[in-house]
C-alpha atoms as a PDB file:
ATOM      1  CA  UNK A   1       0.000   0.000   0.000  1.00  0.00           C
ATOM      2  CA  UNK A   2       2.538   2.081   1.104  1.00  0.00           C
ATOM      3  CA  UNK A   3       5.150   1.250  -2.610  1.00  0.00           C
ATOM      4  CA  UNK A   4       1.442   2.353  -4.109  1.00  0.00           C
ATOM      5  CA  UNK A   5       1.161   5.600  -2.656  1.00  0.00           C
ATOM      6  CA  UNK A   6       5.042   6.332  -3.285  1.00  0.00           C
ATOM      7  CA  UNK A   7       4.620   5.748  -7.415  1.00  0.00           C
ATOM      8  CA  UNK A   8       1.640   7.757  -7.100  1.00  0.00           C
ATOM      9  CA  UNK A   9       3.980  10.655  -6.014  1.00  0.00           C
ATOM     10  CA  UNK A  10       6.525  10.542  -8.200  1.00  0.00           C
ATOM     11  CA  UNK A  11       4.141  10.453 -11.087  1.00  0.00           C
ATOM     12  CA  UNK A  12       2.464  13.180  -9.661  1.00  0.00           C
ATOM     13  CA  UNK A  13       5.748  15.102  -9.399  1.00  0.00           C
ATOM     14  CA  UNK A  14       6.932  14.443 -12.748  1.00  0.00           C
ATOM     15  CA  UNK A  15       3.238  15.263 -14.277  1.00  0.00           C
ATOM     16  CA  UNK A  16       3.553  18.649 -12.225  1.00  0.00           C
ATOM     17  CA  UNK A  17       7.743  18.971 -13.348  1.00  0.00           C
ATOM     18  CA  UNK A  18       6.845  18.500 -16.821  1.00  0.00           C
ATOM     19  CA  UNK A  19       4.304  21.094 -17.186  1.00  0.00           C
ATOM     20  CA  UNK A  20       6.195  24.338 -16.888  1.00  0.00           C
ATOM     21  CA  UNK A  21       8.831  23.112 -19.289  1.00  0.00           C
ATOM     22  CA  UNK A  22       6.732  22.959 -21.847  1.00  0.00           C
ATOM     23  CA  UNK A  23       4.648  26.231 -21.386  1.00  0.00           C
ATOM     24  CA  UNK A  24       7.988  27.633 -21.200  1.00  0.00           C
ATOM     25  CA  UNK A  25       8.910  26.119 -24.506  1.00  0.00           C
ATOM     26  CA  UNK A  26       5.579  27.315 -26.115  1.00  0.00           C
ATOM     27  CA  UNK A  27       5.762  30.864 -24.902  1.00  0.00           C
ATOM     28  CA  UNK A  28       7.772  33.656 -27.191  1.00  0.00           C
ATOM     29  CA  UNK A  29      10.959  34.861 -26.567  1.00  0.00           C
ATOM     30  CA  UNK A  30      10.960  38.703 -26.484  1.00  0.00           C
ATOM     31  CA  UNK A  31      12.956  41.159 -28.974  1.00  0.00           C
ATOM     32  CA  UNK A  32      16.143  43.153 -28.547  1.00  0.00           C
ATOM     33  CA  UNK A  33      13.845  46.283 -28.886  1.00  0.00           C
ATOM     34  CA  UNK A  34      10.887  45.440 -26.794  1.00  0.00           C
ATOM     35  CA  UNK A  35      13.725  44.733 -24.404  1.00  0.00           C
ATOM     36  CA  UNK A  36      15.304  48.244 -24.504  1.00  0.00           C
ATOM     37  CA  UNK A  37      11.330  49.359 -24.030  1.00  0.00           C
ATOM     38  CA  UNK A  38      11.080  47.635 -20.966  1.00  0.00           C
ATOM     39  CA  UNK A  39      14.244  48.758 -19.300  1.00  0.00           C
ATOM     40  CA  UNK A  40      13.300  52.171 -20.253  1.00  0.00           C
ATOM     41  CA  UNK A  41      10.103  52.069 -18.666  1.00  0.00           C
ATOM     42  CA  UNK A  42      11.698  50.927 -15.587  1.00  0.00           C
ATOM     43  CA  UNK A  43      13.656  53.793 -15.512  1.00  0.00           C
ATOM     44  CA  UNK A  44      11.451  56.578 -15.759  1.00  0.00           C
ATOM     45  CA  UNK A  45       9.280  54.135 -13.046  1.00  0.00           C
ATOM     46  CA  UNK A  46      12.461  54.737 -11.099  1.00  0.00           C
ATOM     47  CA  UNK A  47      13.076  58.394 -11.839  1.00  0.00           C
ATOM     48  CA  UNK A  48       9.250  59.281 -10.987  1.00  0.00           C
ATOM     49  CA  UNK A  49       9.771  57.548  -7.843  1.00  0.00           C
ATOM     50  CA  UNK A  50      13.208  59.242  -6.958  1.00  0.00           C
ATOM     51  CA  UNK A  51      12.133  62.953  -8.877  1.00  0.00           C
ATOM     52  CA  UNK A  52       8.146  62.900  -7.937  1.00  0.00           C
ATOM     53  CA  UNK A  53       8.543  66.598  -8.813  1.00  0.00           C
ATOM     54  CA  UNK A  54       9.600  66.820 -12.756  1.00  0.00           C
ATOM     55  CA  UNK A  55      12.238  65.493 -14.912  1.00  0.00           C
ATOM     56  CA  UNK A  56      15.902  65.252 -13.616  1.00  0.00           C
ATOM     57  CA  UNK A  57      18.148  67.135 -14.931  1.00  0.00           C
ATOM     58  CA  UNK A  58      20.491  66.353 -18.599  1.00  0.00           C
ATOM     59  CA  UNK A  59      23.220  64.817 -16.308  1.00  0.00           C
ATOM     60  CA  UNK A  60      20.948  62.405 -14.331  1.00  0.00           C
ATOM     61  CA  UNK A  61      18.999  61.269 -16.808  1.00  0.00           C
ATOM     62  CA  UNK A  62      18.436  61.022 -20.586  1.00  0.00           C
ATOM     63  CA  UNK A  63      18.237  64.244 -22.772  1.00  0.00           C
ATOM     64  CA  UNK A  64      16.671  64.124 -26.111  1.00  0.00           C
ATOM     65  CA  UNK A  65      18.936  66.887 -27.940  1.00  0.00           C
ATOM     66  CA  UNK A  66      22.784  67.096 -27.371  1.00  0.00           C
ATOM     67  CA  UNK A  67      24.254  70.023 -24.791  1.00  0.00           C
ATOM     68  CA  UNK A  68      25.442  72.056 -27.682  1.00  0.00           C
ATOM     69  CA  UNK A  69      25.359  71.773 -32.062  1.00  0.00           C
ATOM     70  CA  UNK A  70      27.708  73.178 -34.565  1.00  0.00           C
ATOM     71  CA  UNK A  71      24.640  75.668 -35.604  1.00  0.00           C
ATOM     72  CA  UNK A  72      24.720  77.179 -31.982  1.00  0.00           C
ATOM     73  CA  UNK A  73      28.379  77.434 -31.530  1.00  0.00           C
ATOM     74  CA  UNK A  74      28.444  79.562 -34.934  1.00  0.00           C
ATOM     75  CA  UNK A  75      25.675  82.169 -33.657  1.00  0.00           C
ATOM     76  CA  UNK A  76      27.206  82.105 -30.705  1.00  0.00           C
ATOM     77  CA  UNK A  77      30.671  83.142 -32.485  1.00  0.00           C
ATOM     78  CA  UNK A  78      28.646  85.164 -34.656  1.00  0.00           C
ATOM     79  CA  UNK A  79      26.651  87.288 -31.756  1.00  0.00           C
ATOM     80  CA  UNK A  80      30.118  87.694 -29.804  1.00  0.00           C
ATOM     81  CA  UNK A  81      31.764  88.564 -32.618  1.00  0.00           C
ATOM     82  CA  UNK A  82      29.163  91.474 -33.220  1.00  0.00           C
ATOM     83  CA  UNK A  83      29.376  92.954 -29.612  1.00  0.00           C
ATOM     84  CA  UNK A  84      33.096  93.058 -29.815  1.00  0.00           C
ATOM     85  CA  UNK A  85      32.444  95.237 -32.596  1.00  0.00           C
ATOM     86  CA  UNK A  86      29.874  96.894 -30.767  1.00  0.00           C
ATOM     87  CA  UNK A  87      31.757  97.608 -28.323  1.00  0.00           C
ATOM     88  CA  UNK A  88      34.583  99.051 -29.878  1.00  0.00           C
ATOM     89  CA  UNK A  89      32.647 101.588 -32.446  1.00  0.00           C
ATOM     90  CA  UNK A  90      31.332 102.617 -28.875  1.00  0.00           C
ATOM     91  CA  UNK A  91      34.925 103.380 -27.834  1.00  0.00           C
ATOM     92  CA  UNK A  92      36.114 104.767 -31.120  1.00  0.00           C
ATOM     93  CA  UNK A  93      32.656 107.320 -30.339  1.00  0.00           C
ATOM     94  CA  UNK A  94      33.427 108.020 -27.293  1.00  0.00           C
ATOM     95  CA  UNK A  95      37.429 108.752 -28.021  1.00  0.00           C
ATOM     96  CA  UNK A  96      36.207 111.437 -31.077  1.00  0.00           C
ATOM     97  CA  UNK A  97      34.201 112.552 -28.818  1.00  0.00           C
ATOM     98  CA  UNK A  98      35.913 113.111 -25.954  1.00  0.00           C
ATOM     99  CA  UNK A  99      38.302 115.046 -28.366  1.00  0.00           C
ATOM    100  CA  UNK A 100      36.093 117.113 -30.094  1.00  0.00           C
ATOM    101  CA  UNK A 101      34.623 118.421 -26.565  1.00  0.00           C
ATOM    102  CA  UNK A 102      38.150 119.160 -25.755  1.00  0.00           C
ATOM    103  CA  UNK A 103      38.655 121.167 -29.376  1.00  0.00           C
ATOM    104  CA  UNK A 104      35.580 122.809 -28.046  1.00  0.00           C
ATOM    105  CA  UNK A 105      36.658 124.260 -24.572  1.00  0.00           C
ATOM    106  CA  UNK A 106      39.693 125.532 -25.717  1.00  0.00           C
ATOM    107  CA  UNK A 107      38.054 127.545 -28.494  1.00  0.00           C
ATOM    108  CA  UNK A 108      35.393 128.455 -25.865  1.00  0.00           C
ATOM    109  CA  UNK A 109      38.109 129.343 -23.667  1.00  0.00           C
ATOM    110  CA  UNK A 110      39.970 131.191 -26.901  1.00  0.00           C
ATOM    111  CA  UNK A 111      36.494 132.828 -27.450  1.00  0.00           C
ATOM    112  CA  UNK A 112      36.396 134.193 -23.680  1.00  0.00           C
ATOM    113  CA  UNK A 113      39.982 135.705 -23.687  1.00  0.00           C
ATOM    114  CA  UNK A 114      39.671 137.431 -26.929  1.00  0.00           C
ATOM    115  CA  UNK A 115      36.428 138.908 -25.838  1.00  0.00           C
ATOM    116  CA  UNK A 116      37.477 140.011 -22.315  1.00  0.00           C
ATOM    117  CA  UNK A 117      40.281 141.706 -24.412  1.00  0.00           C
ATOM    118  CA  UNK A 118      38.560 143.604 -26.445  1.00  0.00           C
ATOM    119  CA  UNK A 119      35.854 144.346 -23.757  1.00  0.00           C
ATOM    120  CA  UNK A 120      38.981 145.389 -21.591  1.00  0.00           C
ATOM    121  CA  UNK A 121      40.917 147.773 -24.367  1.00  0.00           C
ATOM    122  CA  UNK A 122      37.315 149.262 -25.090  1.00  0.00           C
ATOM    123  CA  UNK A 123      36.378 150.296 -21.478  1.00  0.00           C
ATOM    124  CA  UNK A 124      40.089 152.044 -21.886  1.00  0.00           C
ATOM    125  CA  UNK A 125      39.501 153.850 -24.845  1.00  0.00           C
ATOM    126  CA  UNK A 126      35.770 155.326 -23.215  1.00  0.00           C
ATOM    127  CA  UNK A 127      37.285 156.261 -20.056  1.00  0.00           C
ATOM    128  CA  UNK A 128      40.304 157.737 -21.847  1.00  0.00           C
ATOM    129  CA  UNK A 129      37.831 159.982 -23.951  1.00  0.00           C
ATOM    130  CA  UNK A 130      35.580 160.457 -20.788  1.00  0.00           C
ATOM    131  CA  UNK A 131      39.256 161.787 -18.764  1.00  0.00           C
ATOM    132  CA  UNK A 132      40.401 163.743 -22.235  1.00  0.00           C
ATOM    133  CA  UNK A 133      37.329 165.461 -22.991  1.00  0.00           C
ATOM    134  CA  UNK A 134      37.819 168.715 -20.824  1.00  0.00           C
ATOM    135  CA  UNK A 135      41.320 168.460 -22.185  1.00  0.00           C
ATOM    136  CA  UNK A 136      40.775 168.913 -25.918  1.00  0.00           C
ATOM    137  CA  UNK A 137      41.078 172.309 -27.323  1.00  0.00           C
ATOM    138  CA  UNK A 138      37.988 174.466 -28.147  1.00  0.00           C
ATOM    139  CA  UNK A 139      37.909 176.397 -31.309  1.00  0.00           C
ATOM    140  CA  UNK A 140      38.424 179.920 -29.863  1.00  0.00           C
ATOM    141  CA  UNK A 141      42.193 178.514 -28.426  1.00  0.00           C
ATOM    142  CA  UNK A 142      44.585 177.312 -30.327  1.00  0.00           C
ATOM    143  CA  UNK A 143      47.637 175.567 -28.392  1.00  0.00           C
ATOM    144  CA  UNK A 144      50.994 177.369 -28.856  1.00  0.00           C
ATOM    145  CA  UNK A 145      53.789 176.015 -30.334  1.00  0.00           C
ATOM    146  CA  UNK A 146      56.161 173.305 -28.829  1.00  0.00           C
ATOM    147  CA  UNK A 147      59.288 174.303 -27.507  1.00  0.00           C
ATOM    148  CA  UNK A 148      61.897 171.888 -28.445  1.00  0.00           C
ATOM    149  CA  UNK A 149      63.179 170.419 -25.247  1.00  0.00           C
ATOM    150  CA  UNK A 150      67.300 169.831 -24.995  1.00  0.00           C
ATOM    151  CA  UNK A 151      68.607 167.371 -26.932  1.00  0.00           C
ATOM    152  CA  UNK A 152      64.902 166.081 -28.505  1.00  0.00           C
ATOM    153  CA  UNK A 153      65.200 167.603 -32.200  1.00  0.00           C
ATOM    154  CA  UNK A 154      61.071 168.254 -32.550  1.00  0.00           C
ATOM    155  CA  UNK A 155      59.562 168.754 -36.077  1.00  0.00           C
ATOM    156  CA  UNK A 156      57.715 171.531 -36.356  1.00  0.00           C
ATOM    157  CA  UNK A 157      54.904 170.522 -38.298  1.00  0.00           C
ATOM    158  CA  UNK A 158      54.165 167.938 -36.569  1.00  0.00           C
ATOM    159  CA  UNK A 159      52.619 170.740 -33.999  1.00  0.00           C
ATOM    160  CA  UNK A 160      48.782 171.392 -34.510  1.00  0.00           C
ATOM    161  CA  UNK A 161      48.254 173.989 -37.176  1.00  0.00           C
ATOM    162  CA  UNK A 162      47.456 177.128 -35.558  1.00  0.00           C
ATOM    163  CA  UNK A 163      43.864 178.973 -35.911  1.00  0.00           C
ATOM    164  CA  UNK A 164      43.386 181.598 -39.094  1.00  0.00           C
ATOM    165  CA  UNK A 165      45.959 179.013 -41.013  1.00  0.00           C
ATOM    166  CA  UNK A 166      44.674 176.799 -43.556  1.00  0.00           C
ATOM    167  CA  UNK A 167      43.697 174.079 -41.232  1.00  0.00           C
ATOM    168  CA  UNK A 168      41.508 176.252 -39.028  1.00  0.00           C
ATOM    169  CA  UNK A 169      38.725 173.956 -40.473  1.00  0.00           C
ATOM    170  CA  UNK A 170      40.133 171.616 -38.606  1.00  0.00           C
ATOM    171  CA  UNK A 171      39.732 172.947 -34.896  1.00  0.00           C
ATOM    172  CA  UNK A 172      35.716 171.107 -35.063  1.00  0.00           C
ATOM    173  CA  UNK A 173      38.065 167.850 -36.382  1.00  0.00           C
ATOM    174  CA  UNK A 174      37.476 164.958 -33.496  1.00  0.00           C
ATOM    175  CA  UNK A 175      40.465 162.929 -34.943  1.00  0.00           C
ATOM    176  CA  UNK A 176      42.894 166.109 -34.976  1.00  0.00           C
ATOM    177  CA  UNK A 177      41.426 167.091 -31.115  1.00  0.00           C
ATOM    178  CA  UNK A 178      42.331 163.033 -31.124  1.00  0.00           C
ATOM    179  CA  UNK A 179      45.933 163.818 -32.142  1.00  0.00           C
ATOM    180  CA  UNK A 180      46.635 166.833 -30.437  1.00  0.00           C
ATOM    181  CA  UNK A 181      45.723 165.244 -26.774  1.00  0.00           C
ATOM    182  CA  UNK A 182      48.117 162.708 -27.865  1.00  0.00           C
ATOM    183  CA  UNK A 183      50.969 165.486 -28.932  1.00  0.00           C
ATOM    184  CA  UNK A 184      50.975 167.392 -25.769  1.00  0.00           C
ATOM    185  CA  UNK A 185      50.765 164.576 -23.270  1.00  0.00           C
ATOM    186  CA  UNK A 186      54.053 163.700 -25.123  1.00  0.00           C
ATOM    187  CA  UNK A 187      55.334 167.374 -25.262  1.00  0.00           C
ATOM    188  CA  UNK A 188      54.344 167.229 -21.390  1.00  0.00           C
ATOM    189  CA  UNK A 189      56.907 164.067 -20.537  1.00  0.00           C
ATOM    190  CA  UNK A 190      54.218 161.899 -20.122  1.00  0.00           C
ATOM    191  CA  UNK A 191      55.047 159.068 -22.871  1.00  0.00           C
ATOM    192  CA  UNK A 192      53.089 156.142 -21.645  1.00  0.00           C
ATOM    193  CA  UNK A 193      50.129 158.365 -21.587  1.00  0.00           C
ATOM    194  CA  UNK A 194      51.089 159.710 -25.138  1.00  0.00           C
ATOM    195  CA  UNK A 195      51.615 156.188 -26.547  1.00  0.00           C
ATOM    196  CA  UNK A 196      48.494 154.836 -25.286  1.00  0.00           C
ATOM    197  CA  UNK A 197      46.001 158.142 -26.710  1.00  0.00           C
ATOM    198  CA  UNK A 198      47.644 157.940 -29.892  1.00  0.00           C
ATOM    199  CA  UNK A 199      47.790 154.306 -30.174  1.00  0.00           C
ATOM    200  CA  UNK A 200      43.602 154.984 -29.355  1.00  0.00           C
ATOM    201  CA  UNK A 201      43.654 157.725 -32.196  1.00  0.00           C
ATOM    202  CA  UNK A 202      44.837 155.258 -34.911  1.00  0.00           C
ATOM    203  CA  UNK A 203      42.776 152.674 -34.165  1.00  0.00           C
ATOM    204  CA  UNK A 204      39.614 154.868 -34.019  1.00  0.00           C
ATOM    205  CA  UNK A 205      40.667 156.957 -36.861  1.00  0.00           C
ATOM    206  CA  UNK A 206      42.427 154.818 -39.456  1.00  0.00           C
ATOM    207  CA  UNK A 207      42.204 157.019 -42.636  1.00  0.00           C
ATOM    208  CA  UNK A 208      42.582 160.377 -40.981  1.00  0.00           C
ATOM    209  CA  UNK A 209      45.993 162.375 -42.495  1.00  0.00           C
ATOM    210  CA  UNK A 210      47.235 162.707 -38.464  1.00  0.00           C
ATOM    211  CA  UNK A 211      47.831 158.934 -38.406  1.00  0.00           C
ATOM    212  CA  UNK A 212      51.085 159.337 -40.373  1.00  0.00           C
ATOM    213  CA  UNK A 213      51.979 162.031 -37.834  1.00  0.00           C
ATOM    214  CA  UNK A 214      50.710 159.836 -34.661  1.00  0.00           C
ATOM    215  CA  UNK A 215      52.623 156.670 -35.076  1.00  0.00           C
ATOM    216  CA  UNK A 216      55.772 158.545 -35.636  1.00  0.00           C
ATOM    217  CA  UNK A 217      55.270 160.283 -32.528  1.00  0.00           C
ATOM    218  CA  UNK A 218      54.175 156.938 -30.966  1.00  0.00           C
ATOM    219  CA  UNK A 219      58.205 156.205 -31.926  1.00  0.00           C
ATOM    220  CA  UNK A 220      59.551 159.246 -30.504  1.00  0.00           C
ATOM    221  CA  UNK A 221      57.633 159.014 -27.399  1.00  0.00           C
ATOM    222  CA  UNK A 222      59.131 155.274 -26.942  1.00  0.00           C
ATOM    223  CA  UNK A 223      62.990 156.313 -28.042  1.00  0.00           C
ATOM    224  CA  UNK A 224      62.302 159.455 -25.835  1.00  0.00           C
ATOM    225  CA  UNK A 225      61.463 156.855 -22.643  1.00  0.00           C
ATOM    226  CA  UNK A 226      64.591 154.973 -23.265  1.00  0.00           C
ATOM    227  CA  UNK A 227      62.871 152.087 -25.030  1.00  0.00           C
ATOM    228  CA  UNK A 228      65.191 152.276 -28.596  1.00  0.00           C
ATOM    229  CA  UNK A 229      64.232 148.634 -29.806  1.00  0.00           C
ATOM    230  CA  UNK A 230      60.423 149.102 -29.954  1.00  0.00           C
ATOM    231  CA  UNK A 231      61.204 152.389 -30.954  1.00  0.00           C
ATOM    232  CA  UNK A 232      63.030 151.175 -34.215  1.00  0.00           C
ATOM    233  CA  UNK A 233      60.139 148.821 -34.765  1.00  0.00           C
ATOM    234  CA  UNK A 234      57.379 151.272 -34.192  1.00  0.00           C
ATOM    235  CA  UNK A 235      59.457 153.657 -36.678  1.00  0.00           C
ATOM    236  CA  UNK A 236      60.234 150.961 -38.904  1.00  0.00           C
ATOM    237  CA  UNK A 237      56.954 150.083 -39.496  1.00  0.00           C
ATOM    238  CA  UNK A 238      55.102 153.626 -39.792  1.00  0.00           C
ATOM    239  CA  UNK A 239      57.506 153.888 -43.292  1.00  0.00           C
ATOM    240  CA  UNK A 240      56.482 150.414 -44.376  1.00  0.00           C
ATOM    241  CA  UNK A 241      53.108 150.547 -43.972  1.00  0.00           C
ATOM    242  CA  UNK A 242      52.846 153.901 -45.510  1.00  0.00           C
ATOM    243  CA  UNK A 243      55.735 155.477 -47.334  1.00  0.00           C
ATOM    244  CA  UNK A 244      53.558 158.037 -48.552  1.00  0.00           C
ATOM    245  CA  UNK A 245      52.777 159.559 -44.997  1.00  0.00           C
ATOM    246  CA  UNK A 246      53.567 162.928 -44.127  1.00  0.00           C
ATOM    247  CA  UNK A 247      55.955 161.707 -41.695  1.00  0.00           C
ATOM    248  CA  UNK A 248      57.483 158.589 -42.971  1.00  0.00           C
ATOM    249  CA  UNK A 249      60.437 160.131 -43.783  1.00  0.00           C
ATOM    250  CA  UNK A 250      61.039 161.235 -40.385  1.00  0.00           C
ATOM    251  CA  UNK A 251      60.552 157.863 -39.517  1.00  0.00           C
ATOM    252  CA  UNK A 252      63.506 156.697 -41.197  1.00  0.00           C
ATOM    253  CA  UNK A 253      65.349 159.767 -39.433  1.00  0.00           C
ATOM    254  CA  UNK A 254      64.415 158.701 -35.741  1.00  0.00           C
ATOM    255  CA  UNK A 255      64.710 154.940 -36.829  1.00  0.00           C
ATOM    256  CA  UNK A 256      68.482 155.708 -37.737  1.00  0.00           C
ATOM    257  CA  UNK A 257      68.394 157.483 -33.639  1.00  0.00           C
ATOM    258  CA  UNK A 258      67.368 154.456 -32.143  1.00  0.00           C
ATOM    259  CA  UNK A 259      69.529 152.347 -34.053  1.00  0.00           C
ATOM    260  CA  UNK A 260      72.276 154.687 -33.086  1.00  0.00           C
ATOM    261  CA  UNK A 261      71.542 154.070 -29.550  1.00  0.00           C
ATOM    262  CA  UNK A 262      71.691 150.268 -29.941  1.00  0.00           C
ATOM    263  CA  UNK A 263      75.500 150.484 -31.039  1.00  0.00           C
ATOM    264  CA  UNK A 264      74.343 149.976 -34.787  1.00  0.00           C
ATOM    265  CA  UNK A 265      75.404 152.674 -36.769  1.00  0.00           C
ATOM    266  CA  UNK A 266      76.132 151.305 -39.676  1.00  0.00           C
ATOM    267  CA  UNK A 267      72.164 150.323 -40.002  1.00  0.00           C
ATOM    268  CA  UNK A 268      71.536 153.846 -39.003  1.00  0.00           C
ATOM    269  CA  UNK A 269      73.562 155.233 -42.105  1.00  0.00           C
ATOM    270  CA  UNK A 270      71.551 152.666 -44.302  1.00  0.00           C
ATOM    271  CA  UNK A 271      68.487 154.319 -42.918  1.00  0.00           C
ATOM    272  CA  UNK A 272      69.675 157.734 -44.027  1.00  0.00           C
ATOM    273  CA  UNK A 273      70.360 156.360 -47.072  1.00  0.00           C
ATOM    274  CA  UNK A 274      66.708 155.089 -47.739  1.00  0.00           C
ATOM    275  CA  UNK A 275      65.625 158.151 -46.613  1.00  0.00           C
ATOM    276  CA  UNK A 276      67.845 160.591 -49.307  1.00  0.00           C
ATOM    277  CA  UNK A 277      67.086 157.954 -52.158  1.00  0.00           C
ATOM    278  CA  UNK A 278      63.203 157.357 -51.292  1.00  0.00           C
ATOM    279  CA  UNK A 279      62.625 161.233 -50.866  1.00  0.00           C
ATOM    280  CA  UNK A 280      65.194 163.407 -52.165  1.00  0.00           C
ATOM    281  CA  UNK A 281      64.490 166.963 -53.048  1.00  0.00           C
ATOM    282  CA  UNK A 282      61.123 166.359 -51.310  1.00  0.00           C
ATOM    283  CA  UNK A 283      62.748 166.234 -47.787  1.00  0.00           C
ATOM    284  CA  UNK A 284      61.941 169.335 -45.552  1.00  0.00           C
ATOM    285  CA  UNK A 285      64.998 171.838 -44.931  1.00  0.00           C
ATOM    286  CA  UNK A 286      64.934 171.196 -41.081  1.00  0.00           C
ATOM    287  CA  UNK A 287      64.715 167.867 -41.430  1.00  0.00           C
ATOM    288  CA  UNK A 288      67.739 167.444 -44.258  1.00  0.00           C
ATOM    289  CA  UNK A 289      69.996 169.485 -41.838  1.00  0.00           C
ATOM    290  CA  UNK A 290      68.822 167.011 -38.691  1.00  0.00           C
ATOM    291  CA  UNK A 291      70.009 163.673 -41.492  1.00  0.00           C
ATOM    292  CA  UNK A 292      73.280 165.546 -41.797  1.00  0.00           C
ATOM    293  CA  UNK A 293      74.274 166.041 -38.167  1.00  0.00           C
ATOM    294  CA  UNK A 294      73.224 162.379 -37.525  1.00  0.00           C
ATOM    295  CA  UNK A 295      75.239 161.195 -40.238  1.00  0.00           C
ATOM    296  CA  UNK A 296      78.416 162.951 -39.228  1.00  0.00           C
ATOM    297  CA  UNK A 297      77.386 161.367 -35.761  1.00  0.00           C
ATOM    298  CA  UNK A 298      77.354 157.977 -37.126  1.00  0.00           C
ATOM    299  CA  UNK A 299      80.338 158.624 -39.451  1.00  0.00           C
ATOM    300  CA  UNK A 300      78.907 157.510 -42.219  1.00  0.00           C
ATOM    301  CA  UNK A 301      80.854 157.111 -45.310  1.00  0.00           C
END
């Protein structure tokens, strides 16, 4: 009974041990690719259990599209390349313009000088007039004639013409009342003064005949304050600019003086020269007597 029983097992074993082999054998084997599905379901199982709040990021998981592509490493190259340029057209700009500002204050500053100048030499000349005005000579007065002082040869036209003469017309004259302030502050001594109201009567009175007459005085008055070198140029150029003048020849005469006194005489004869071969017979008589003293001063040949 007991032998029965154990074949009954091990039939029933080997019934029950064959089965699964066979619905193993019947059932299919899956693909590579339904495979590489399953694993990849797994994971994202895995990630949603490990990231319940989104998608991990490109370095913990899988990322669709690569980090970077040749296409965005060119605009990137591109886009720097056009801020560098940028950039620098901004710092050319700025450069110009920091330059052209600068142009701009100096000329501002120019501007401001030049201005202040003339605003400066013009409130001279008014108060000038303003101080001069009870000074000039009224109509009914004439002023006398200089008196030369010692060792200052003085020419003696280049004194005011005297009322009743042929210049009496010009006693109402503002330029000649101009001049003649100028001519007796330098008959007086006072030179600076002199310079400065007949450097005011040229400027104001260009075209007037005294303005020969006034910047030779303005040379006199300087070689007469011991100032020979801007006396020679002051003299120098009252011929050039107009050799014509009434007293450009004594220009030359007083710019051979002043050279004298700066230990150049043999300039000074070659003034003297210019003078006799510029003017001649036209020279005055007082004035060819003064050339020949100064020549025999200067021992010129």
């Amino acid at each position: 009974m007991k032998f029965l029983r154990a074949i009954t097992a091990v039939a029933a074993l080997a019934a029950i041990a064959l089965v699964p082999g066979s619905a193993l054998a019947q059932r299919p084997q899956p693909t590579p690719e339904q495979r590489l599905e399953r694993l990849e379901r797994q994971v994202q199982q895995v990630q949603r259990q490990v990231f319940p709040r989104g998608r991990p990021a490109d370095t913990a998981g899988f990322s669709d599209e690569p980090a970077a592509t040749q296409s965005s490493v060119a605009t990137l190259d591109q886009r720097l390349d056009a801020l560098e340029r940028q950039m620098a057209d901004i710092l050319r700009q700025s450069e110009e313009n920091g330059h052209a500002l600068r142009n701009l204050q100096a000329d501002l500053a120019k501007v401001r000088t030049d201005q202040d100048q003339r605003i400066a030499a013009l409130e001279q000349r008014l108060n000038e007039a303003a101080v001069a005005a009870p000074m000039a000579p009224q109509p009914a007065t004439q002023p006398s004639p200089p008196k030369p002082a010692a060792g200052k040869p003085t020419a003696e036209t280049d004194t005011p013409a005297p009322a009743g003469g042929p210049a009496a017309a010009a006693a109402t004259d503002a330029g000649e009342d101009a001049y003649t302030e100028g001519f007796h502050l330098w008959e007086g001594g006072q030179y600076d003064q002199a310079i400065t109201s007949l450097r005011a009567f040229t400027s104001a009175y260009p075209k007037h005949r005294r303005v020969s007459f006034a910047n030779n005085l303005i040379g006199r008055a300087l070689l007469d304050k011991g100032e020979p070198r801007a006396a020679a140029e002051a003299l120098l150029a009252n011929y050039r600019s107009n050799p014509r003048g009434e007293r450009a020849p004594d220009s030359l005469y007083y710019l051979g003086q002043a050279l004298i006194k700066l230990g150049q005489p043999g300039q000074a004869c070659k003034a003297y020269q210019e003078l006799d071969a510029v003017y001649g017979a036209k020279v005055r008589t007082d004035l060819k007597q003064m050339v020949q003293e100064a020549e025999t001063q200067a021992q010129c040949g």
